[in-house]
N, C-alpha and C. Protein backbone atom coordinates (compact mmCIF):
# COMPACT_ATOMS: atom_id res chain seq x y z
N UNK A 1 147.96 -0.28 166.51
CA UNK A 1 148.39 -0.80 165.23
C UNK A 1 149.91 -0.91 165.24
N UNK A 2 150.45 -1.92 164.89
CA UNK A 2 151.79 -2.20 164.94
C UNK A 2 152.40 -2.47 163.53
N UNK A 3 153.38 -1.51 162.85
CA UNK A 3 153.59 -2.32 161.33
C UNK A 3 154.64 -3.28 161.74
N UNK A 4 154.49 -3.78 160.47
CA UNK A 4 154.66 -5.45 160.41
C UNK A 4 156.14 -5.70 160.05
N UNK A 5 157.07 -6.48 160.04
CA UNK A 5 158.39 -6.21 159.95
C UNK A 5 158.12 -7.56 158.57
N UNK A 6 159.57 -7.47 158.21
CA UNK A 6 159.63 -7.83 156.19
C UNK A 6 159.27 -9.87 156.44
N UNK A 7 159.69 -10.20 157.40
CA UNK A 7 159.42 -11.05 157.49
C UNK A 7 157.64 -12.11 157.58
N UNK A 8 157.16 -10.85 158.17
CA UNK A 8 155.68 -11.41 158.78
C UNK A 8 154.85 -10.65 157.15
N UNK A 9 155.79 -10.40 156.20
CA UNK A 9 155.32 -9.79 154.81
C UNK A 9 154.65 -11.02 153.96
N UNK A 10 155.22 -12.26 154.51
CA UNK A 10 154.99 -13.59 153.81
C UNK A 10 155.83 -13.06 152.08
N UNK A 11 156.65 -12.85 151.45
CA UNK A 11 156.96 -12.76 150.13
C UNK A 11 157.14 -13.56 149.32
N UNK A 12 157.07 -13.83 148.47
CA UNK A 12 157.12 -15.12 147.84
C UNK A 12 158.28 -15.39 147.18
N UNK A 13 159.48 -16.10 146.88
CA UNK A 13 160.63 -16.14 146.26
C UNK A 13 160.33 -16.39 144.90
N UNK A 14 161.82 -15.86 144.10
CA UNK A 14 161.53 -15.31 142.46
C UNK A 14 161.12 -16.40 141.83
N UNK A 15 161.80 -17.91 142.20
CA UNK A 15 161.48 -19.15 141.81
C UNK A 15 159.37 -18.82 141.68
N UNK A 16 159.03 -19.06 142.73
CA UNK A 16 157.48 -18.67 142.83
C UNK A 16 156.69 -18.04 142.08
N UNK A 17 157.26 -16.70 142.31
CA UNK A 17 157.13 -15.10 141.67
C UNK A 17 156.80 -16.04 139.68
N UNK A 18 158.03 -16.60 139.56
CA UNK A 18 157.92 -17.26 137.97
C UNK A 18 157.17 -17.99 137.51
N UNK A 19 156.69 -18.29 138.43
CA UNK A 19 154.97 -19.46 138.46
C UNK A 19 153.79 -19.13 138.75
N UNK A 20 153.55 -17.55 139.46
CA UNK A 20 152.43 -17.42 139.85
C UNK A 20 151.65 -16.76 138.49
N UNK A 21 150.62 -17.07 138.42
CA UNK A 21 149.92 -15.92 136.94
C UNK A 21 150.21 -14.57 137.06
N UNK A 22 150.02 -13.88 135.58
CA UNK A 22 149.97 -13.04 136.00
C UNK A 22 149.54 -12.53 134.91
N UNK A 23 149.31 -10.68 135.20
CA UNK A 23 148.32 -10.05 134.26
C UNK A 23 148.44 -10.08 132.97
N UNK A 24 147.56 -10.06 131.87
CA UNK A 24 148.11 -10.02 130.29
C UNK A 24 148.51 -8.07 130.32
N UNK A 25 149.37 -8.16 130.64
CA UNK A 25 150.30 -6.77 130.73
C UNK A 25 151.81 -6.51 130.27
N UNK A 26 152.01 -6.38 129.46
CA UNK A 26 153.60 -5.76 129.16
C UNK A 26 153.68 -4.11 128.78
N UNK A 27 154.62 -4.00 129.85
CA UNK A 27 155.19 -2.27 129.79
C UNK A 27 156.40 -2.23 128.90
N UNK A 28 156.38 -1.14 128.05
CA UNK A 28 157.18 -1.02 127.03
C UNK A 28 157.57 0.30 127.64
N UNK A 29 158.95 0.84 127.29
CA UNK A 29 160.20 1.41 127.39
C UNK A 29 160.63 2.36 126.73
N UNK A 30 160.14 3.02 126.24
CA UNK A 30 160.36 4.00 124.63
C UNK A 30 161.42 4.98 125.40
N UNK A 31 162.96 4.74 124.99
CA UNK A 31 164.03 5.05 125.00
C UNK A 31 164.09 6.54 126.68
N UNK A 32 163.65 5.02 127.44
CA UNK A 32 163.97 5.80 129.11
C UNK A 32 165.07 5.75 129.11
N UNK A 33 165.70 7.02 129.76
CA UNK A 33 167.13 7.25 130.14
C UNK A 33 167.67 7.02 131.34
N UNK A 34 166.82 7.66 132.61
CA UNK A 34 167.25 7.12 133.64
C UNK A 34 166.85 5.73 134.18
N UNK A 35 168.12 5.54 135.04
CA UNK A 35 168.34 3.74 135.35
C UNK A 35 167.38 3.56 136.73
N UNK A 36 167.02 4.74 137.21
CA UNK A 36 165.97 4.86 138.36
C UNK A 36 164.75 4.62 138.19
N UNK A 37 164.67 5.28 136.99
CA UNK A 37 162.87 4.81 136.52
C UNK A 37 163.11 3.83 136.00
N UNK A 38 163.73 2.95 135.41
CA UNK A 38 163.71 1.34 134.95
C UNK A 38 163.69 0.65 135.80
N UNK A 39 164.41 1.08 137.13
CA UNK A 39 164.32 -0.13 137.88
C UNK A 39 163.07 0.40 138.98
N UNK A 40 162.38 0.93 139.07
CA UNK A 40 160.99 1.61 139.49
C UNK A 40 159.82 0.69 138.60
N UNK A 41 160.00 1.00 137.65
CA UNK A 41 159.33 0.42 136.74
C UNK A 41 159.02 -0.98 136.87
N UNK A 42 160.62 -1.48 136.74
CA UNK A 42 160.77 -3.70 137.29
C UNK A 42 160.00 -3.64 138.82
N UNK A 43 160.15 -2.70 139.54
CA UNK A 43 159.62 -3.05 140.68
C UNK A 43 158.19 -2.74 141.07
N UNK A 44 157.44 -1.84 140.12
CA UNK A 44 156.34 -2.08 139.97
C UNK A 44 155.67 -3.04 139.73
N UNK A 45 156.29 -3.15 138.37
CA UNK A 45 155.67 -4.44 137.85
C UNK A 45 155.65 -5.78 138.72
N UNK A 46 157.02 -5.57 139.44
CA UNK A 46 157.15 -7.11 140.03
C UNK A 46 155.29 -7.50 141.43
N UNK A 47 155.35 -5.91 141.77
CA UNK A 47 154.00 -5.76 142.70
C UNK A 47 153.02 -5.90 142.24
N UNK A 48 152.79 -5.78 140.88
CA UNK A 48 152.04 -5.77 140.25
C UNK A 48 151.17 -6.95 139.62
N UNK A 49 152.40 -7.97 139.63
CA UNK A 49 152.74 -9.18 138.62
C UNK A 49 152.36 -8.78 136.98
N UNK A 50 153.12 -8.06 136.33
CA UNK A 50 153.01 -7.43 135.23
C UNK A 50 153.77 -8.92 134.56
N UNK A 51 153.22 -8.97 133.33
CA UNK A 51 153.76 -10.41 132.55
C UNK A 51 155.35 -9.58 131.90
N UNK A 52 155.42 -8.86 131.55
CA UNK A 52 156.89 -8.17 130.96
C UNK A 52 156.81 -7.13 131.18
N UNK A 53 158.54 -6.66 131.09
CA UNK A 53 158.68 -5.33 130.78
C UNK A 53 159.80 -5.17 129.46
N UNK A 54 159.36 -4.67 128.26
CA UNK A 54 160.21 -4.56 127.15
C UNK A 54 160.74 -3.19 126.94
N UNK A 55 162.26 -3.15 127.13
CA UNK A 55 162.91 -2.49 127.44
C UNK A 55 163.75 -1.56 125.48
N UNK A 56 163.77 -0.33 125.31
CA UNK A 56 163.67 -0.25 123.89
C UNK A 56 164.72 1.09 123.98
N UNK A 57 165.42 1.06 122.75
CA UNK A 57 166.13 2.30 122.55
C UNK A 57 167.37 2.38 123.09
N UNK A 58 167.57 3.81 124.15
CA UNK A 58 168.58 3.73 124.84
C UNK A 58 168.35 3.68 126.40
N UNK A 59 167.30 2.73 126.24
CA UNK A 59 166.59 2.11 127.51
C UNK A 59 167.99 1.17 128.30
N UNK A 60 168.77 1.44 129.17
CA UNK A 60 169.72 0.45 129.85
C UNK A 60 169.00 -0.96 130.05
N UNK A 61 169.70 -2.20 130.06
CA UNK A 61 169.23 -3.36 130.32
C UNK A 61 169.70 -3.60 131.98
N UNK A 62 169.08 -4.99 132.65
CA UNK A 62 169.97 -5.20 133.77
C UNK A 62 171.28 -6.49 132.87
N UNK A 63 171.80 -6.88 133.73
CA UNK A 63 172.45 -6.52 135.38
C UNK A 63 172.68 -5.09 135.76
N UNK A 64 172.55 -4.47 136.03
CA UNK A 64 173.06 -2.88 136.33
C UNK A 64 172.83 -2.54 137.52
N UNK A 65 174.07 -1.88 138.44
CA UNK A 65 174.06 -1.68 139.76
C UNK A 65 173.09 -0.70 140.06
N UNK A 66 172.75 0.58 139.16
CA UNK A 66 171.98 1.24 138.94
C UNK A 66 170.39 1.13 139.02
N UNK A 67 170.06 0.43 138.67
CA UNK A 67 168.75 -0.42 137.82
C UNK A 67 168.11 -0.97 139.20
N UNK A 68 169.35 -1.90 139.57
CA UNK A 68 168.72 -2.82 141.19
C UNK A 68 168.89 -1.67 142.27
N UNK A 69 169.25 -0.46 142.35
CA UNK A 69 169.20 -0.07 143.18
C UNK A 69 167.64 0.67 143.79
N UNK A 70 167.12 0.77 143.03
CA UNK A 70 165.66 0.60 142.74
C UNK A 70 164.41 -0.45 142.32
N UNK A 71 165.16 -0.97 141.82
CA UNK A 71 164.44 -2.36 141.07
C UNK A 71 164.54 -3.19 142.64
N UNK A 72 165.38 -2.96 143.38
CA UNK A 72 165.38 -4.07 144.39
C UNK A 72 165.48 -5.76 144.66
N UNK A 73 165.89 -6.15 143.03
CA UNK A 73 165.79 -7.59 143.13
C UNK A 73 164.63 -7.68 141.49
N UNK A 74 163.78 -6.62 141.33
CA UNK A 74 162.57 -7.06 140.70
C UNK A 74 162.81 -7.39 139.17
N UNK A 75 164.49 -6.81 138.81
CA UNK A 75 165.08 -7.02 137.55
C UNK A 75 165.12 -8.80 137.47
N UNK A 76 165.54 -9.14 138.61
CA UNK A 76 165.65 -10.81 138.63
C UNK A 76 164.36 -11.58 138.08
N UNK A 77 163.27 -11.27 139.06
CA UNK A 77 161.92 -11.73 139.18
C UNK A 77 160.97 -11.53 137.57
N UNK A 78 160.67 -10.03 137.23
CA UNK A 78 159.98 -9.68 136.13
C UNK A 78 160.82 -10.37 134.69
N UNK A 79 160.28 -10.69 134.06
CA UNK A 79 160.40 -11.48 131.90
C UNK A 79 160.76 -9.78 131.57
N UNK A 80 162.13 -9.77 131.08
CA UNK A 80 162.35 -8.57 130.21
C UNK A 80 162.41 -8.59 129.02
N UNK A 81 162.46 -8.23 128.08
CA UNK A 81 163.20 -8.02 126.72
C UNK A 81 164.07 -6.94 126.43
N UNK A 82 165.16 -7.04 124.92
CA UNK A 82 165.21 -5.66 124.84
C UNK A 82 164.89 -5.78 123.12
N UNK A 83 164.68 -4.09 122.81
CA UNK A 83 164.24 -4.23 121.19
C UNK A 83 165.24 -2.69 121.26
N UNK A 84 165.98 -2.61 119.95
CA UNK A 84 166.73 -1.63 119.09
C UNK A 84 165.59 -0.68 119.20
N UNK A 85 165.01 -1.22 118.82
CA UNK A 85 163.75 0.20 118.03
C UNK A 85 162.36 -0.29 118.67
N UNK A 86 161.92 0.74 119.48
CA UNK A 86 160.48 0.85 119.89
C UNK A 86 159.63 -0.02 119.05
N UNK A 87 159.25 0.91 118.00
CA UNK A 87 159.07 0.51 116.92
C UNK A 87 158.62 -1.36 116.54
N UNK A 88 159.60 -1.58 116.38
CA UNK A 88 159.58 -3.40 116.53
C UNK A 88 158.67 -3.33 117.82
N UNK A 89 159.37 -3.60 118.72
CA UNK A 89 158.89 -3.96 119.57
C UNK A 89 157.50 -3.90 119.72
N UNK A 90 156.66 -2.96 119.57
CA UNK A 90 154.78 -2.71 119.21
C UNK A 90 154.61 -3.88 118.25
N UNK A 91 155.38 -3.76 117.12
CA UNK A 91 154.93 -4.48 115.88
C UNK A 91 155.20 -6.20 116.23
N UNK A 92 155.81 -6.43 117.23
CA UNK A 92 156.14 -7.88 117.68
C UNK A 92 154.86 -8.34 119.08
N UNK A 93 154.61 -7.16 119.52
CA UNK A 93 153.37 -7.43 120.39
C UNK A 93 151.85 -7.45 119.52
N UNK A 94 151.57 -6.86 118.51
CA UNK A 94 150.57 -6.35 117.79
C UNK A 94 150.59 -7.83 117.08
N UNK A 95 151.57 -8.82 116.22
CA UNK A 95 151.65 -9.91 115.93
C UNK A 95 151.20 -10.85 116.59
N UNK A 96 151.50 -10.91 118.30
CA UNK A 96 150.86 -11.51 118.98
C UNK A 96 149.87 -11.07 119.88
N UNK A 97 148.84 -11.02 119.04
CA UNK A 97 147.46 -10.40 119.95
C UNK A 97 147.38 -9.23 120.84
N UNK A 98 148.44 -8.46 121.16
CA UNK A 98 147.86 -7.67 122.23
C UNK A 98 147.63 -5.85 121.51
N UNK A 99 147.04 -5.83 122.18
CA UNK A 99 146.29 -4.23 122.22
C UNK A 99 147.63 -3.29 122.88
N UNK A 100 147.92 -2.24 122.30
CA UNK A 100 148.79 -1.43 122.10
C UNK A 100 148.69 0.00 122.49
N UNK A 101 148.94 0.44 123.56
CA UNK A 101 148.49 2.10 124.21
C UNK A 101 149.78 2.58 124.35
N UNK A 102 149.75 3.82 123.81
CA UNK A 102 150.98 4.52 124.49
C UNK A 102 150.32 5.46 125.67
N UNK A 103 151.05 5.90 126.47
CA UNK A 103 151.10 6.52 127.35
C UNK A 103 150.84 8.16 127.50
N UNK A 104 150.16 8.78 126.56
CA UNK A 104 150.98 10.33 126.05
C UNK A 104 149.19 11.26 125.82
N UNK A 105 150.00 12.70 126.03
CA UNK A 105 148.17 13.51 126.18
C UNK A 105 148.78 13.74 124.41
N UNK A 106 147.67 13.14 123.96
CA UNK A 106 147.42 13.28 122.33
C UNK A 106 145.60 13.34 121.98
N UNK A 107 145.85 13.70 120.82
CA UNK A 107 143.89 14.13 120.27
C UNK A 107 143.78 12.50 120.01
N UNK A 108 142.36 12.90 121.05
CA UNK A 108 141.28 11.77 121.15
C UNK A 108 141.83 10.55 121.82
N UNK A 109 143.01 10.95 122.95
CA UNK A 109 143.47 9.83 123.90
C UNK A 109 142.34 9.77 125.00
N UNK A 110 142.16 8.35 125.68
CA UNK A 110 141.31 7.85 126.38
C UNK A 110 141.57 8.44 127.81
N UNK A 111 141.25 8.88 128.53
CA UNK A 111 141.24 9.26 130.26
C UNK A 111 141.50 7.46 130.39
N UNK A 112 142.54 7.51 131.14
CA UNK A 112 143.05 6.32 132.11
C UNK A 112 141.37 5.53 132.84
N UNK A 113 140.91 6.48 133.50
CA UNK A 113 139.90 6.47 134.02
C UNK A 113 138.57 5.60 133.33
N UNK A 114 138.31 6.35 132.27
CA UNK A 114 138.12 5.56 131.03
C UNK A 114 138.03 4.42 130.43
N UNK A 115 138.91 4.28 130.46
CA UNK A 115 139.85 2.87 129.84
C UNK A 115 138.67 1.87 129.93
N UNK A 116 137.86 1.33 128.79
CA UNK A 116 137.19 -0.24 129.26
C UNK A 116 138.20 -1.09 128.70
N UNK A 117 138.55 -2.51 129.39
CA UNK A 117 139.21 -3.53 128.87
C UNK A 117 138.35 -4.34 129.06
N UNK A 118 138.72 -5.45 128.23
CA UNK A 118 138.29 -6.79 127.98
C UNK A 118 139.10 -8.47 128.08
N UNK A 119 138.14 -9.07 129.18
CA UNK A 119 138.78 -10.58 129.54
C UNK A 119 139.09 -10.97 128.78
N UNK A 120 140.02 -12.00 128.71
CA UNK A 120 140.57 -12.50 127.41
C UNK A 120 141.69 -11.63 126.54
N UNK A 121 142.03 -10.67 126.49
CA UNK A 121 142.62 -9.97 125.83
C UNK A 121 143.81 -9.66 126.62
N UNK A 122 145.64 -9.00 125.13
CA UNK A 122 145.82 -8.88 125.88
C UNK A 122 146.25 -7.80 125.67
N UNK A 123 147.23 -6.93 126.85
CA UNK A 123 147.74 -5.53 126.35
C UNK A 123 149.06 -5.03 126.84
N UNK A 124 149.16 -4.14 125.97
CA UNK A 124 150.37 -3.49 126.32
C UNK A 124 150.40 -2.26 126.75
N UNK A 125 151.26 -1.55 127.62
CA UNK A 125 151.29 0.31 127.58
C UNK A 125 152.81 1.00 127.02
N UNK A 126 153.12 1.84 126.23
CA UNK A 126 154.69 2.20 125.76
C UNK A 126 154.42 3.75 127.15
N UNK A 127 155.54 3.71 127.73
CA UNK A 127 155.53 4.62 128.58
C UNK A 127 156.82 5.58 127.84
N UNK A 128 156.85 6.51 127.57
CA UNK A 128 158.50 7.60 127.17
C UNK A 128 159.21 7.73 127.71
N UNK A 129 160.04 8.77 126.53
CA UNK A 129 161.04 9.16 127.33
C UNK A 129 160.81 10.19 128.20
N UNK A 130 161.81 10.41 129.09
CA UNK A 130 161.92 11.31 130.10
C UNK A 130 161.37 12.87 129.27
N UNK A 131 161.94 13.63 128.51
CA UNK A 131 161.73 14.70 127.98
C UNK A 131 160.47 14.77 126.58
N UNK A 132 161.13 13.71 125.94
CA UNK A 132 160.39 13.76 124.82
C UNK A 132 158.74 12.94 124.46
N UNK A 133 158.82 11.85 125.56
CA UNK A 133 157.68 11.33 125.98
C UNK A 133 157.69 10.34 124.58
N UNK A 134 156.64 9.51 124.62
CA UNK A 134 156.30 8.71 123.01
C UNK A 134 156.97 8.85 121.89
N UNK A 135 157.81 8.50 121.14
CA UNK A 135 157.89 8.75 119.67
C UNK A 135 156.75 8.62 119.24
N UNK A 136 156.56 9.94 118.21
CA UNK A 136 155.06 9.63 117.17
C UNK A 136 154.86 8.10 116.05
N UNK A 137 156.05 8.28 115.92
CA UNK A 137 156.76 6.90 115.12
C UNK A 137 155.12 5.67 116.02
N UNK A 138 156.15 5.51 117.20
CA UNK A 138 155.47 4.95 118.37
C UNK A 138 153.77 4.66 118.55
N UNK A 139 153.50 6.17 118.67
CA UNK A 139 151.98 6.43 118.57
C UNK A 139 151.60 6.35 117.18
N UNK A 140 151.92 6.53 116.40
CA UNK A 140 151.37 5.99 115.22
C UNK A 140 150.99 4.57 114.72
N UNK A 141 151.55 3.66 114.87
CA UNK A 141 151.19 2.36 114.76
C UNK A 141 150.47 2.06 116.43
N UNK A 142 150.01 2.15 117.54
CA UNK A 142 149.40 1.70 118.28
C UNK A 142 147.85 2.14 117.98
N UNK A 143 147.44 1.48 119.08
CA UNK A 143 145.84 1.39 118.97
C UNK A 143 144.96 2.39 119.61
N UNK A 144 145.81 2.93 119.68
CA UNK A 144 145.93 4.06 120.71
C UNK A 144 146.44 5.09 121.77
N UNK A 145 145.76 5.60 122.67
CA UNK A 145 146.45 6.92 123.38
C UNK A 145 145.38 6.80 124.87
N UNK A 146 146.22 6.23 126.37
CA UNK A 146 145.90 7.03 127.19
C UNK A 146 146.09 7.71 127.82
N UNK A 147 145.68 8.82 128.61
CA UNK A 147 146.30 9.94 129.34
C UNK A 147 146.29 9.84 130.55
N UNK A 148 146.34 9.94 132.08
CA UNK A 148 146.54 10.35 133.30
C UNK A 148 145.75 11.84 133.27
N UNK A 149 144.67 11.31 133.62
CA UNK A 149 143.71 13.08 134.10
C UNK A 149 144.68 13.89 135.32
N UNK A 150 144.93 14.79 134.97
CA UNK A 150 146.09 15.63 135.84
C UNK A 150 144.83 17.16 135.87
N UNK A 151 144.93 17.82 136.93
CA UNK A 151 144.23 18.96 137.23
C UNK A 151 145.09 20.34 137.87
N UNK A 152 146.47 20.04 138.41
CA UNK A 152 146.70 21.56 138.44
C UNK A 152 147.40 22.27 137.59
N UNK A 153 148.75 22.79 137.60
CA UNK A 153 149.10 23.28 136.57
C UNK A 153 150.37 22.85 136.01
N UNK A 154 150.72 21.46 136.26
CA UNK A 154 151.24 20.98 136.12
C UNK A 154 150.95 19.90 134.59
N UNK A 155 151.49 19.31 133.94
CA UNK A 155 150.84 18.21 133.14
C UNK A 155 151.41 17.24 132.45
N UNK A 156 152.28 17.08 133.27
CA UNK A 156 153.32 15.76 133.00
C UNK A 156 153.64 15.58 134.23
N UNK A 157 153.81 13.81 134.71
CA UNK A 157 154.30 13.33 135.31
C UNK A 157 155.77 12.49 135.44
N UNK A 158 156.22 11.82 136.47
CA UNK A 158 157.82 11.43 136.03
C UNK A 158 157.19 10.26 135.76
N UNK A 159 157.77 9.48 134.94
CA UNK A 159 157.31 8.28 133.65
C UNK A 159 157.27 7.00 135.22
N UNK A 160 158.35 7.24 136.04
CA UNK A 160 157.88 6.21 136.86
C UNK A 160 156.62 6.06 137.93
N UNK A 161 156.51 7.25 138.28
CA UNK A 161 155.16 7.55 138.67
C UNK A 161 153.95 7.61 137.54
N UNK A 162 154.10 7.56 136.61
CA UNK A 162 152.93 7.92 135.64
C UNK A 162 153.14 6.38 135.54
N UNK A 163 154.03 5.58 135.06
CA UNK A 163 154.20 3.74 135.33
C UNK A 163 153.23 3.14 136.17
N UNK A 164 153.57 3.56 137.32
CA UNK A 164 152.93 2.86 138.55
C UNK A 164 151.26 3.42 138.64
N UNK A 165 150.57 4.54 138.25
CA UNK A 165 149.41 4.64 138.25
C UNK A 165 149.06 3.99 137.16
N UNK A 166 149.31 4.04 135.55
CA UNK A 166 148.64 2.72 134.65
C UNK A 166 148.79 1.29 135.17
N UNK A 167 150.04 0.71 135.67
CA UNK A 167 150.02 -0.76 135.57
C UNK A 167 148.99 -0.88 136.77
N UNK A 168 148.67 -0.43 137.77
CA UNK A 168 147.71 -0.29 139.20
C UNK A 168 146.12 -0.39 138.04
N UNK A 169 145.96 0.78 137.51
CA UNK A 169 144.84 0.77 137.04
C UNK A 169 144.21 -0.27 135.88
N UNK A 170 145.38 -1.15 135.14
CA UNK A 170 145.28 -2.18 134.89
C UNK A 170 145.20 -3.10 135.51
N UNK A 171 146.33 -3.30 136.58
CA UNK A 171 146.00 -4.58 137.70
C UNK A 171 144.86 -4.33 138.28
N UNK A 172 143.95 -3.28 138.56
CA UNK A 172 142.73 -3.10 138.99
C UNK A 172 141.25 -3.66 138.42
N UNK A 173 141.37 -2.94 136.82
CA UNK A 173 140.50 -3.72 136.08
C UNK A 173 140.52 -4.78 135.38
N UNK A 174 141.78 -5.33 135.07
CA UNK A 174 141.77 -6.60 134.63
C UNK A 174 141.66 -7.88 136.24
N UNK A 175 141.64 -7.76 137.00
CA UNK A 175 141.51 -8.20 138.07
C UNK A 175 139.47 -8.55 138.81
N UNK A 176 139.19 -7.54 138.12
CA UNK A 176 137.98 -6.83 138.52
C UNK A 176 137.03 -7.30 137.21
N UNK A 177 137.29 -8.44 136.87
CA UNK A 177 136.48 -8.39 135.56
C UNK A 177 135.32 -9.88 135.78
């Protein structure tokens, strides 16, 4: 077995990247602090082909040297927004059709695992902040709550890793439908 060098990767350029479909998915931002998990995040998504990432609070925007140093380019490629207030931002997705999850272990949140979605539809996930996770603000107007089944004794994950297992498990079942 020989791995493959970046070239024989076939990648597609951002021009492309802006044309190809992509999932009814937007990741929301609820006032992330570090510029590592934002640009983790763009670069998920960009693997992902996540339709946005809406960026909220004291969420940094790009250009930021910070941001691409992780993001890798994917700040270019991924549809961002930014919104003042979380807040809006749900209430501007909820206006236009989509289904609304925050990210957070709350009563009567869904196991990731769980999760049924539906073709045609579309959705969103609000991922937190670093410490404080969701504003309730936040979780209060969404449609809901899912969690990441976690088993040792641990029970929080870092928001960019907890990122990259929802938008996967979305690109999985909305893919799979």
């Amino acid at each position: 077995m020989r791995k493959l060098n970046v070239t024989e990767l076939n990648r597609i350029s951002i021009d492309e990247f802006k044309q190809t479909g992509k999932i009814p998915l937007v990741v929301v931002l609820d006032n992330v602090r570090s510029l590592n998990n934002i640009g983790s995040v763009f670069r998920t998504s960009d693997a992902f082909l996540v339709d946005a990432v809406y960026l909220c609070g004291i969420s940094s925007i790009p250009p930021h040297p910070e941001i691409h140093k992780t993001a890798l380019g994917a700040e270019y490629s991924v549809n961002w927004r930014y919104f003042e207030d979380t807040v809006d931002a749900v209430n501007n997705l909820k206006e236009n059709d989509y289904t609304v999850f925050s990210l957070e272990q709350a009563e009567k949140s869904i196991m990731l695992n769980d999760l049924q979605l539906s073709a045609g539809k579309k959705y969103a996930v609000v991922l937190g902040n670093e410490v404080k996770g969701v504003q309730q603000s936040v979780i209060d107007i969404c449609h809901g709550c899912v969690e990441i089944p976690q088993f040792g004794t641990k029970h929080s994950l870092n928001v960019s890793i907890a990122g990259g297992i929802v938008i996967w498990e979305f690109f999985y079942k909305l893919n799979n439908m």
